[in-house]
Protein backbone atom coordinates (compact mmCIF):
# COMPACT_ATOMS: atom_id res chain seq x y z
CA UNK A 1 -10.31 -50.81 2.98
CA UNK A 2 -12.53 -49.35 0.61
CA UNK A 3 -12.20 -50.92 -3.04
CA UNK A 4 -14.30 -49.83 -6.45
CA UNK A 5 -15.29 -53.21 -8.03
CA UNK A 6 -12.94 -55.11 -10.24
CA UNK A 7 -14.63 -54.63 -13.25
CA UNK A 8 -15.25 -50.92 -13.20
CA UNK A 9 -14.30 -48.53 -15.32
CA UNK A 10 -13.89 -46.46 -12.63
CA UNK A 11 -10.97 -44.31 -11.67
CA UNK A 12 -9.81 -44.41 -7.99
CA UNK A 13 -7.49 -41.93 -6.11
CA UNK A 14 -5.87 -43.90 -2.96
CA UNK A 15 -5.41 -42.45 0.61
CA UNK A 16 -3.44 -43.05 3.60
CA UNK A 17 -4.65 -42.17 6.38
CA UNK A 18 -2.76 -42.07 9.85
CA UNK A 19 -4.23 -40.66 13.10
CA UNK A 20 -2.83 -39.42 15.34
CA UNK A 21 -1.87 -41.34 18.73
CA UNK A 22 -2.92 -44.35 16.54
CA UNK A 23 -0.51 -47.04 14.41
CA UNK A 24 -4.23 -48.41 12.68
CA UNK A 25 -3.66 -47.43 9.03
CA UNK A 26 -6.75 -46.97 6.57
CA UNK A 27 -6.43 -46.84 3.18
CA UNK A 28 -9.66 -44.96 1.35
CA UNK A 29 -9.94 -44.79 -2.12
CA UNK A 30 -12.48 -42.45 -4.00
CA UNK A 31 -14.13 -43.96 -7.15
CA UNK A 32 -15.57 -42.71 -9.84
CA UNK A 33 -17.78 -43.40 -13.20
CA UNK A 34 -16.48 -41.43 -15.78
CA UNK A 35 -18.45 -38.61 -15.58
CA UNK A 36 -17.39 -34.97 -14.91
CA UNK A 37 -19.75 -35.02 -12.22
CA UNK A 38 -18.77 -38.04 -10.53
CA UNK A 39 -15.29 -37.39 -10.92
CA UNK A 40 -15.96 -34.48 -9.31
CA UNK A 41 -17.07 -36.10 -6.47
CA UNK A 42 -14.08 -38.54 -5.91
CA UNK A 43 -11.78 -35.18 -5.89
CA UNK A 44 -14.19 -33.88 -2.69
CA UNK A 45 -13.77 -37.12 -1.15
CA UNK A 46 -10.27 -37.41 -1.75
CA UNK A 47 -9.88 -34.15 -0.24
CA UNK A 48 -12.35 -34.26 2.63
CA UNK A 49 -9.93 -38.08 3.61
CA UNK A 50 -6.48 -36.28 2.95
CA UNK A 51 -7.43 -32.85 5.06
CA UNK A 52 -8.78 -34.57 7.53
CA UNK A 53 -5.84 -36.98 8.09
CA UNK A 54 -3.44 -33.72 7.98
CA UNK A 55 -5.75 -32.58 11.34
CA UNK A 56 -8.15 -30.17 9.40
CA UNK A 57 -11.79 -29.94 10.70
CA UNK A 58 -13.72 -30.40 7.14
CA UNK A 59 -17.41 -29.19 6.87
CA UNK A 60 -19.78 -30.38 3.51
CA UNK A 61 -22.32 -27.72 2.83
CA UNK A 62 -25.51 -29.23 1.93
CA UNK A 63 -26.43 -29.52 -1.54
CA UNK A 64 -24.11 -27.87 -4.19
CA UNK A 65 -25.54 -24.32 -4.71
CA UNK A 66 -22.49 -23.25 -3.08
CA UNK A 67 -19.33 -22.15 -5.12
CA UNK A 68 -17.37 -23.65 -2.45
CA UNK A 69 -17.17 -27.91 -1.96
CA UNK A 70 -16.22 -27.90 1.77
CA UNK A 71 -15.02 -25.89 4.67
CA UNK A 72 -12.17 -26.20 6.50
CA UNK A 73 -10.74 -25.04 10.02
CA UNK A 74 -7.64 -25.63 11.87
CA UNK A 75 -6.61 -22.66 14.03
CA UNK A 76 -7.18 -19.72 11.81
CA UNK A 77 -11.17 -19.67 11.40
CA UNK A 78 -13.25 -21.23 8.54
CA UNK A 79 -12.13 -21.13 4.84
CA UNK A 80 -14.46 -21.91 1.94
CA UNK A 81 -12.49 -24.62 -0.16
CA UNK A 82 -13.36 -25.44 -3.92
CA UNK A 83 -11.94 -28.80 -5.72
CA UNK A 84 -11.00 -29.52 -9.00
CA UNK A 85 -9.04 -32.37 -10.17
CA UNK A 86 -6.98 -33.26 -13.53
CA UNK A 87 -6.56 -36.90 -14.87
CA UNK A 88 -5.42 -35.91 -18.45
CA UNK A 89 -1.41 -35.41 -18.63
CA UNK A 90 -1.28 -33.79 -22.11
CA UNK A 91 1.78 -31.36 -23.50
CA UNK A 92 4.03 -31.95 -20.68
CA UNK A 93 0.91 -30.34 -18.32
CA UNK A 94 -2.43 -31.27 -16.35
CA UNK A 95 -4.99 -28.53 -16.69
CA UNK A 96 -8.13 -27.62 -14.55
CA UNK A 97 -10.62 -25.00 -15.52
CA UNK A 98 -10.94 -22.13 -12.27
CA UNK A 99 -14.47 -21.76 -13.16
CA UNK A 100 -18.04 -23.04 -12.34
CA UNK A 101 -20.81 -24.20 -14.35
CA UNK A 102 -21.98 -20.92 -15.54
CA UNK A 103 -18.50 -19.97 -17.15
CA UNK A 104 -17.47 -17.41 -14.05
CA UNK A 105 -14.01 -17.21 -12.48
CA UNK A 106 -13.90 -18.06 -8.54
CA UNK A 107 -13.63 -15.06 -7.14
CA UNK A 108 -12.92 -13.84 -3.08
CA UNK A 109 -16.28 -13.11 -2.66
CA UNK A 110 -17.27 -16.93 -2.90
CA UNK A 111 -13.86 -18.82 -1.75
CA UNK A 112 -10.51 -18.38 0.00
CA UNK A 113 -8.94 -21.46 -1.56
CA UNK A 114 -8.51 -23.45 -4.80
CA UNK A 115 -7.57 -27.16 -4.99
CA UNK A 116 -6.18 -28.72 -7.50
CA UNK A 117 -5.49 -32.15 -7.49
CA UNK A 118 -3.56 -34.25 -9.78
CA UNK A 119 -5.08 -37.70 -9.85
CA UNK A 120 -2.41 -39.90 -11.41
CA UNK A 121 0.01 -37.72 -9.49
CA UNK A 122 -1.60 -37.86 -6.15
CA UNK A 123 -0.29 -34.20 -5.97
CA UNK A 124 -2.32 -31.87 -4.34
CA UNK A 125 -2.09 -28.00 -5.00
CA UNK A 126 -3.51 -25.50 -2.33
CA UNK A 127 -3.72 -21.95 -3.56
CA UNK A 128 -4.95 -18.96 -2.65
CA UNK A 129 -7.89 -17.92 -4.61
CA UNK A 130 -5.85 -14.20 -5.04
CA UNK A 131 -3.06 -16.03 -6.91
CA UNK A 132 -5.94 -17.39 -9.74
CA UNK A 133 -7.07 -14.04 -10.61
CA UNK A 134 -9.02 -13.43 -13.47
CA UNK A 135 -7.52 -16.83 -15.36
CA UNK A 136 -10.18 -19.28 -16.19
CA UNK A 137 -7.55 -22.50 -15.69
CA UNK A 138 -4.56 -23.00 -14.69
CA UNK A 139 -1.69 -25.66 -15.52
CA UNK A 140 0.17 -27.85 -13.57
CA UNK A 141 3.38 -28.65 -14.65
CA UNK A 142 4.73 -31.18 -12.08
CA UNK A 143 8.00 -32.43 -14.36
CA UNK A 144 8.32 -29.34 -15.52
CA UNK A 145 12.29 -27.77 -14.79
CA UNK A 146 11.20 -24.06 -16.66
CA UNK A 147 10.48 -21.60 -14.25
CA UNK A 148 8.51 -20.09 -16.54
CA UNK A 149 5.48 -22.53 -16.35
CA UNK A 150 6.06 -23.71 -12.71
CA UNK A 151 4.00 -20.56 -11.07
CA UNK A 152 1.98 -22.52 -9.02
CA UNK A 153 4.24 -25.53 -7.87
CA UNK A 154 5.07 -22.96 -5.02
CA UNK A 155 1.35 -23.85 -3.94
CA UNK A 156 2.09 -28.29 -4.52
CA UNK A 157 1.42 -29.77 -1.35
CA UNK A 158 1.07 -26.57 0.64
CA UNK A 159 -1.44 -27.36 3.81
CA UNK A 160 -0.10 -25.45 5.69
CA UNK A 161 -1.25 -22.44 4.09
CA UNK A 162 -5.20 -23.61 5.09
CA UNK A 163 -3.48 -23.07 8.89
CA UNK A 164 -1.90 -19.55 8.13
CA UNK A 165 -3.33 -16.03 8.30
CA UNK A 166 -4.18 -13.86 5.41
CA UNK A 167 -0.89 -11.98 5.37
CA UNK A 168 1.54 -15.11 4.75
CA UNK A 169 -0.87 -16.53 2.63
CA UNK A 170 -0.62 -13.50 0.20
CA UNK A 171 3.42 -12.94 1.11
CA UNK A 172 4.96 -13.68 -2.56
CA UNK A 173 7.93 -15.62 -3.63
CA UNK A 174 9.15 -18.85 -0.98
CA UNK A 175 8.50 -19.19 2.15
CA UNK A 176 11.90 -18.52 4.46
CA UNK A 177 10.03 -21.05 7.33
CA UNK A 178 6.85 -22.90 7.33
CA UNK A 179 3.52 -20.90 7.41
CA UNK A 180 2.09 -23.54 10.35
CA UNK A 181 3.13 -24.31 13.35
CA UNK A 182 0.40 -27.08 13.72
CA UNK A 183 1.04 -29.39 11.35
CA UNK A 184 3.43 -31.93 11.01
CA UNK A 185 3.12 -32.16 7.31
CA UNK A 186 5.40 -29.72 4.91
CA UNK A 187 4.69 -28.10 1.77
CA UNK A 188 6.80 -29.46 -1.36
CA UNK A 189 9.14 -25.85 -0.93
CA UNK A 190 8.98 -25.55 2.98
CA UNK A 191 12.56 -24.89 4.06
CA UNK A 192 12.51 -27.11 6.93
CA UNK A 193 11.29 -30.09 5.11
CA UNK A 194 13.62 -32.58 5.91
C-alpha cells in the first residue's frame, strides 16, 4: 500500500483494486500538493488504477500537449479520455470546468469522453463528450433528489459506456439493460444492478 506522508497537506483519493483470478487486494492512493496541477495529476492516476481494475487497457500519451489524459480500450477500439476532478462541495453541488487551459470547450474533435470525478465522493462520472456540448462546466449534484439538476447522474459510475458503441452511447434517457457485456461492474442506473 501506497501512503502520502503523515504530515502532508496532501489530499489522497483511495483505490481498491481486485484482479481478476486473484484474492491479493491493493489499495493505491493518489496524492496530491495542493496545486491545480498536481491535483490534476492524482485524478489521472486515480483513473488510470480504477479503469484498469474494471479490465480497461489504459494508454498515457506522452507529455500533455494532448487535450486528452489517457486512452482507453476494452472491446470497442481506442477512446481519448480527459479527467477532471472536484474536491469543493459548495451549494448542495461539486463543479468542474469542461475546458482546457486556453479557455476552449472539449470538443469531438479532441475526445470521446469526459471524467469527472468527485474526490470526497469517490464517485466517478463517465460521459460522453456529446452530452457536454458547448457548456464550459458542469455540476454534480450527487444528494441532489430534483430532477432538474441531476442531468448527468445518468452518466455516475457508468463504465460500461467506455465498452459500448457509438449508438448506445448517444441513445438518450436510461438504459433498459446494460450497455456491456464485458464487465462485471454496473453503472449507478443499470437495470440489472443487483
Amino acid at each position: 500500500m501506497l501512503k502520502p506522508e503523515e504530515n502532508s497537506t496532501s489530499q489522497s483519493a483511495p483505490i481498491l483494486l481486485q484482479p481478476i483470478g486473484q484474492t491479493t487486494r491493493i489499495t493505491l492512493h493518489a496524492a496530491a500538493e495542493p496545486t491545480r496541477k498536481r491535483r490534476g495529476e492524482a485524478a489521472e492516476a486515480a483513473f488510470l488504477a480504477r479503469a484498469t481494475a474494471l479490465g480497461f487497457s489504459v494508454l498515457i500519451p506522452w507529455g500533455d500537449s494532448n487535450r486528452y489524459d489517457s486512452v482507453v480500450e476494452l472491446n470497442h477500439g481506442l477512446l481519448r479520455v480527459q479527467v477532471k476532478s472536484a474536491t469543493l462541495y459548495a451549494e448542495t453541488r461539486y463543479r468542474v470546468k469542461t475546458t482546457g487551459a486556453n479557455g476552449k470547450v472539449y470538443t469531438s474533435k479532441e475526445i470521446d469522453f469526459f471524467v469527472g470525478y468527485i474526490v470526497p465522493e469517490n464517485i466517478w462520472y463517465i460521459i460522453p463528450i456529446q452530452a457536454i456540448g458547448q457548456r464550459k462546466g458542469i455540476r454534480f449534484y450527487p444528494h441532489t433528489r430534483r430532477q432538474s439538476r441531476a442531468i448527468f447522474e445518468k452518466y455516475r459510475e457508468a463504465w460500461c459506456l467506455l465498452d459500448s458503441c457509438l449508438s448506445v452511447r448517444l441513445r438518450k434517457g436510461d438504459p433498459r439493460r446494460c450497455r456491456s457485456k464485458n464487465l462485471d461492474h454496473r453503472c449507478a442506473l443499470c437495470p440489472q444492478r443487483g
